[in-house]
Protein backbone atom coordinates (compact mmCIF):
# COMPACT_ATOMS: atom_id res chain seq x y z
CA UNK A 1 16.11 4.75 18.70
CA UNK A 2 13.66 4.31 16.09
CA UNK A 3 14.73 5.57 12.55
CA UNK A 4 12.38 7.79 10.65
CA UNK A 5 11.85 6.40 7.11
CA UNK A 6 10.71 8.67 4.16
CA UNK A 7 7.48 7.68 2.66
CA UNK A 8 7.38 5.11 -0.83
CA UNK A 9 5.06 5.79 -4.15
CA UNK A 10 1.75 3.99 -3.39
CA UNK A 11 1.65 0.69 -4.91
CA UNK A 12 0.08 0.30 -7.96
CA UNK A 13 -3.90 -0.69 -7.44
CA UNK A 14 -3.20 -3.97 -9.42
CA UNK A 15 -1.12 -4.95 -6.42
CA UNK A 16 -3.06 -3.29 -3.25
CA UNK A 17 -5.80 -6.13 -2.34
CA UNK A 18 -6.44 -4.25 1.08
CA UNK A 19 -5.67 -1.44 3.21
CA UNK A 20 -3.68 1.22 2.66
CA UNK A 21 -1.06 2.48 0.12
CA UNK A 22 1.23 3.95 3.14
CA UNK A 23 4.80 2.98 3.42
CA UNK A 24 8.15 3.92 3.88
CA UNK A 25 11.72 3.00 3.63
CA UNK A 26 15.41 4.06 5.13
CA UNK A 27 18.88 3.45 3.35
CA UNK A 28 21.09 2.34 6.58
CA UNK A 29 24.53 1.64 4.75
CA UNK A 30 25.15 1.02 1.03
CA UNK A 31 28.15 -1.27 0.32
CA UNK A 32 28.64 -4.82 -1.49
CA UNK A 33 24.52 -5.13 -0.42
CA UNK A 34 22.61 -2.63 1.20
CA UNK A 35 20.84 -2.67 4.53
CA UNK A 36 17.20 -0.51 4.94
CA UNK A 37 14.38 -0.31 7.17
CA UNK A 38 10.78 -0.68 5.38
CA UNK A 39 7.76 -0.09 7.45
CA UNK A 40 4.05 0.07 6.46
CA UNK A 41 0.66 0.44 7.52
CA UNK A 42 -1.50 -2.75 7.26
CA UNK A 43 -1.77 -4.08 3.69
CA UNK A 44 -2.41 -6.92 1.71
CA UNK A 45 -0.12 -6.46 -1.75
CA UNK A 46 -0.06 -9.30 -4.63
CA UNK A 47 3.61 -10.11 -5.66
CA UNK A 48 2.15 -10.67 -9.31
CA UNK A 49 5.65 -10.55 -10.93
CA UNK A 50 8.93 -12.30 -9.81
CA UNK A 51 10.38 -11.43 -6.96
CA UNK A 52 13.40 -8.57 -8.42
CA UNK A 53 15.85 -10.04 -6.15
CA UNK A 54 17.15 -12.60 -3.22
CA UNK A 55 15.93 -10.22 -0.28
CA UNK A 56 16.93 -11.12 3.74
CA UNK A 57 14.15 -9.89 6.23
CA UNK A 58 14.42 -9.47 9.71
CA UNK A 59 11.16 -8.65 11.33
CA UNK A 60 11.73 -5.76 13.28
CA UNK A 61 7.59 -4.76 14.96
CA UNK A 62 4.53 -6.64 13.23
CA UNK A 63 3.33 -9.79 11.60
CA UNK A 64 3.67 -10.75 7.94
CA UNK A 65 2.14 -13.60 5.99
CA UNK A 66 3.80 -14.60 2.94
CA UNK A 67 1.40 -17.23 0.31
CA UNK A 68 3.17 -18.44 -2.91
CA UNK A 69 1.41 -18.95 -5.73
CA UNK A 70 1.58 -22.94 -4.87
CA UNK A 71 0.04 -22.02 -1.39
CA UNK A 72 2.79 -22.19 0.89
CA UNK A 73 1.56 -20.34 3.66
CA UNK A 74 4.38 -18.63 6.18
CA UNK A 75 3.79 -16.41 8.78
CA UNK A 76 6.24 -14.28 10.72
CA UNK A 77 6.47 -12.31 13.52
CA UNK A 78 9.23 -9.78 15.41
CA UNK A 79 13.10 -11.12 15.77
CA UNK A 80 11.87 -13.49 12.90
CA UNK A 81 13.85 -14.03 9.88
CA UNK A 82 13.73 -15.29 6.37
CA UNK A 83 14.98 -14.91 2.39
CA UNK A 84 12.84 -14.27 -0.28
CA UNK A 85 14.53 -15.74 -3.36
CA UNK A 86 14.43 -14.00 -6.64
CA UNK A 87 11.68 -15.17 -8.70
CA UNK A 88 9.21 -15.63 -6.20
CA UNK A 89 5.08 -14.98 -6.23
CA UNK A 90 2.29 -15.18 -3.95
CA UNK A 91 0.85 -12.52 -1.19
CA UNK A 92 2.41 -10.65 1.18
CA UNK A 93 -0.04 -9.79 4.19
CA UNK A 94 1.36 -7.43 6.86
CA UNK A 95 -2.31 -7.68 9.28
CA UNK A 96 -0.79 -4.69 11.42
CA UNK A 97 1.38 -1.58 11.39
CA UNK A 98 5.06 -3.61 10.10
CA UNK A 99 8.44 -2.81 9.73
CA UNK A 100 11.44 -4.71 9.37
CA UNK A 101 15.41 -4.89 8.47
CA UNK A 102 16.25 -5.93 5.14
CA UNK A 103 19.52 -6.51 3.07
CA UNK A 104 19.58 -6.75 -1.15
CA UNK A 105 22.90 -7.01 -3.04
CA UNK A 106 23.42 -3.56 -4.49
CA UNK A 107 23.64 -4.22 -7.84
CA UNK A 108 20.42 -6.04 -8.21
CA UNK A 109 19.00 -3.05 -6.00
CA UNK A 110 20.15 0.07 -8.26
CA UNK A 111 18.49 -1.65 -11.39
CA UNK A 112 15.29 -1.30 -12.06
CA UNK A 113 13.13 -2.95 -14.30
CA UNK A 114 10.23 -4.40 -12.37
CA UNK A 115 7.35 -2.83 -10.57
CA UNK A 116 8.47 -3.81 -7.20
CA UNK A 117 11.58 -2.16 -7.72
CA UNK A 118 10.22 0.75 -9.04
CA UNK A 119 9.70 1.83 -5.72
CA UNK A 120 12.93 -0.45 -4.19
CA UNK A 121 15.29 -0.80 -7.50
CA UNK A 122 16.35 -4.48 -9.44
CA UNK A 123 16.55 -6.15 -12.13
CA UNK A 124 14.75 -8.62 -13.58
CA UNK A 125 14.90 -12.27 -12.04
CA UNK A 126 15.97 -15.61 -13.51
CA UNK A 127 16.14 -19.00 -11.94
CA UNK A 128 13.80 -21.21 -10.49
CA UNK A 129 9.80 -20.96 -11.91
CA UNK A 130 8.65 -21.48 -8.18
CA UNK A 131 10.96 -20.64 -5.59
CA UNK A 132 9.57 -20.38 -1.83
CA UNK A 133 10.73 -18.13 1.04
CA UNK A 134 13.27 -19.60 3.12
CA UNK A 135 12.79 -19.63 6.80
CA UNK A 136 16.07 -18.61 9.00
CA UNK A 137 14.36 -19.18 12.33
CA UNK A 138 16.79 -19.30 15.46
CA UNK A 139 16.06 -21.62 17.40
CA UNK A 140 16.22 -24.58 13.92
CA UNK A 141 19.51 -23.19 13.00
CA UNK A 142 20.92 -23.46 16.73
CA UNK A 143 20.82 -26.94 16.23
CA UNK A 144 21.94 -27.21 12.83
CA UNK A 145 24.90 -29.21 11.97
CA UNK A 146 27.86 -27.52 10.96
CA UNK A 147 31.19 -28.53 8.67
CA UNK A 148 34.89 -28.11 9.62
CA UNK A 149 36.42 -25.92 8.56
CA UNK A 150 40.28 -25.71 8.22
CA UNK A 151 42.55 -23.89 11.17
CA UNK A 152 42.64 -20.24 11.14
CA UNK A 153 46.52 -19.24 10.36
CA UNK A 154 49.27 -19.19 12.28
CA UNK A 155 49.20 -15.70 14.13
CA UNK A 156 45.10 -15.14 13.80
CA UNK A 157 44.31 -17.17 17.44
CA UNK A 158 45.72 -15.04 19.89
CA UNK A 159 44.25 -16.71 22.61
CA UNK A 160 41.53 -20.06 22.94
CA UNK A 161 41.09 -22.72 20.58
CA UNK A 162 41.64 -22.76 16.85
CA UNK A 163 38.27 -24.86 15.65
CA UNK A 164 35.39 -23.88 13.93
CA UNK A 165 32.58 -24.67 11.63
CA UNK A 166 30.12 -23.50 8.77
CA UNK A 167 27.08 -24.15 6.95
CA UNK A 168 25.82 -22.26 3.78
CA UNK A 169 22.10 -21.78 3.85
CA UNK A 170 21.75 -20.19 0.92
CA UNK A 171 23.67 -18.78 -2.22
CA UNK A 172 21.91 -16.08 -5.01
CA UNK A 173 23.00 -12.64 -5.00
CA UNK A 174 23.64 -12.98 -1.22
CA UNK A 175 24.97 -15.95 0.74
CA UNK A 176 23.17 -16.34 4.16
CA UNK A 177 25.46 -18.81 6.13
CA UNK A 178 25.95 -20.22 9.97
CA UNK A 179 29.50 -19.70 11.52
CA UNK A 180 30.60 -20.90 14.88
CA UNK A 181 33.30 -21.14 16.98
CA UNK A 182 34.65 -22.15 20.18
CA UNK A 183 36.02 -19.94 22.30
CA UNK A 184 38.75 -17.73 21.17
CA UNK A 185 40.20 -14.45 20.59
CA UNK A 186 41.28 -13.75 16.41
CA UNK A 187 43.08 -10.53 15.56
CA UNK A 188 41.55 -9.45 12.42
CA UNK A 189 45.11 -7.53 11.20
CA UNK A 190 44.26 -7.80 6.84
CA UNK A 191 41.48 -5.46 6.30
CA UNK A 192 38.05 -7.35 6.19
CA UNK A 193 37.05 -8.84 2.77
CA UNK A 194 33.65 -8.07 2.50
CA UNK A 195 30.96 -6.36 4.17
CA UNK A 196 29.26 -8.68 6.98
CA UNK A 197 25.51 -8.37 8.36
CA UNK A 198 26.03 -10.51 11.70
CA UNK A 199 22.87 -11.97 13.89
CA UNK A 200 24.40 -13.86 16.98
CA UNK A 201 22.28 -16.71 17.95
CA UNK A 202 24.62 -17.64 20.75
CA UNK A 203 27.22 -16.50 23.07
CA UNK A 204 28.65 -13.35 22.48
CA UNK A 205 31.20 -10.93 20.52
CA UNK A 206 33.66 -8.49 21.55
CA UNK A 207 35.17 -6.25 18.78
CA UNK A 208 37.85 -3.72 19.03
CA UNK A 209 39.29 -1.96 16.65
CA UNK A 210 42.70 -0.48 15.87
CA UNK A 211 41.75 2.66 17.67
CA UNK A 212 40.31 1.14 20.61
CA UNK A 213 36.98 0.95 20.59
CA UNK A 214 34.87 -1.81 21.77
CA UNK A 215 31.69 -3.27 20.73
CA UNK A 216 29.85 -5.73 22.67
CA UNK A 217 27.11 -8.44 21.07
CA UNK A 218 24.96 -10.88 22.38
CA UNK A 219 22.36 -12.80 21.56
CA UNK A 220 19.91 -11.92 19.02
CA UNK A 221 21.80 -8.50 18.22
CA UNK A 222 22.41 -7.86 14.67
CA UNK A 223 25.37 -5.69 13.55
CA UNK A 224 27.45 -4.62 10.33
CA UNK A 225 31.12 -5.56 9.87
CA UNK A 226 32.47 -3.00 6.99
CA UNK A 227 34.85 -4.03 4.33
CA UNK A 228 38.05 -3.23 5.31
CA UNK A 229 37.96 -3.47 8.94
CA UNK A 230 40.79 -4.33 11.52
CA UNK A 231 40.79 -5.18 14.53
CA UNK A 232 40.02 -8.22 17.59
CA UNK A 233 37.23 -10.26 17.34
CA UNK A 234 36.84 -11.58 20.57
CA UNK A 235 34.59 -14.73 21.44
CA UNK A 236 35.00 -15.43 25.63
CA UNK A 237 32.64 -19.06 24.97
CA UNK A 238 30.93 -20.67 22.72
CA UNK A 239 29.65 -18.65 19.53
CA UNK A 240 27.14 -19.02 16.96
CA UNK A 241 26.18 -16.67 14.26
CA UNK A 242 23.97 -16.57 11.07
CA UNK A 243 25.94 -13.93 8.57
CA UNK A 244 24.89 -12.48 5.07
CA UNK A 245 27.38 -11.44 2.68
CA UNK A 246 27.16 -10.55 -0.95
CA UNK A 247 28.27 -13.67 -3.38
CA UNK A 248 30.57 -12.19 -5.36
CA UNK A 249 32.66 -10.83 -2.49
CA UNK A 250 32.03 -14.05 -1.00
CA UNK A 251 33.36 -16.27 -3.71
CA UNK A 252 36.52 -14.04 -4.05
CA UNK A 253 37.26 -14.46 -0.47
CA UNK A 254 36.55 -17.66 0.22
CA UNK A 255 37.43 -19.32 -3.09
């Protein structure tokens, strides 16, 4: 089902190169980050102040060309995904009608201080004078080499092997990460510690939760794990997944 979005100010002309003014947004869930849809008609905007905040995009319909002020030139299409890190500059050409998924750390989203977030919400960036986007394509991080990490407790396997591994891609305001697993079956009994956006890049998920219901993932389906979930998280083979989580939660949970 598509969601209806409700429509954006019009940017201001000093950012509109082409096209239209025309876009939209939808607030999906609002937690530790917060997830919305954006869509717009086709547009060529300047990004002539730093970017207000690390933002993950998944491209949901449409092409969109990102050039940095150094003239990194990007280009992504649907079921493509990448970060824009705080601070950035450049061009952001969307040749077609566009629309995509994208997740902000709250905070940074409900202060505003920049023109971009006057329509989104942020505030001002620090960091790097240059940063470029960050590609998360699928089928690079299916071959990406992962760390160890340490056994899951005693009690968490309830059935299949105990081993798995992680890579962080990226840490700002949200850490995007890789997670996988061999098969196994965890029960999930202490609430969850953070919210989770999940994209599985291989195998597939089962969750259940205390009540009963069951949730099925595969490949390239995205889904939200709340804070404070329970539950079994079941993976029948081999698993893969690319996760975003907001930093602070992160670093409180993971030490």
């Amino acid at each position: 089902m598509t969601e209806a979005v409700q429509a954006l100010p019009p940017w201001p002309a000093s950012m509109l190169i082409s096209g239209e003014s025309a876009h939209g947004q939808k607030v999906l869930h609002e937690g530790e980050f917060v997830v919305v849809i954006y869509e717009s008609v086709p547009s060529v905007i300047r990004i002539n102040e730093p970017y207000p905040y690390d933002e993950f995009v998944r491209v949901l319909d449409g092409t969109v060309v990102l050039t940095s002020l150094a003239g990194d030139r990007q280009v992504y299409g649907p079921d493509d995904h990448f970060l824009v890190p705080k601070g950035w500059m450049g061009t952001w050409d969307m040749p077609g009608p566009f629309r995509e998924l994208i997740i902000v750390e709250t905070a940074a989203w409900n202060q505003s201080e920049s023109t971009i977030a006057s329509s989104f919400g942020s505030k001002s960036p620090t960091g790097k004078a240059h940063p470029e986007v960050l590609p998360l394509l699928v089928d690079a991080l299916r071959e990406d080499t992962l760390e160890a990490l340490p056994p899951w407790p005693e009690g968490v396997v309830a059935a299949g092997v105990n081993k798995h591994v992680q890579k962080v891609l990226h840490e700002g305001e949200v850490v995007a990460a890789l997670y996988g697993a061999e098969a196994a079956r965890l029960t999930v009994a202490s609430p969850f510690p953070y919210d989770e956006y999940v994209l599985v890049l291989k195998g597939k998920v089962v969750l259940t939760s205390e009540d009963g219901s069951s949730q099925t993932f595969g490949v390239g389906d995205g889904f939200l794990v709340p804070k404070g979930w329970t539950g079994t998280w079941d993976m029948p083979e081999q698993y893969l997944e690319k996760i975003i989580v907001e930093t602070a939660a992160w670093n409180e949970a993971e030490g």
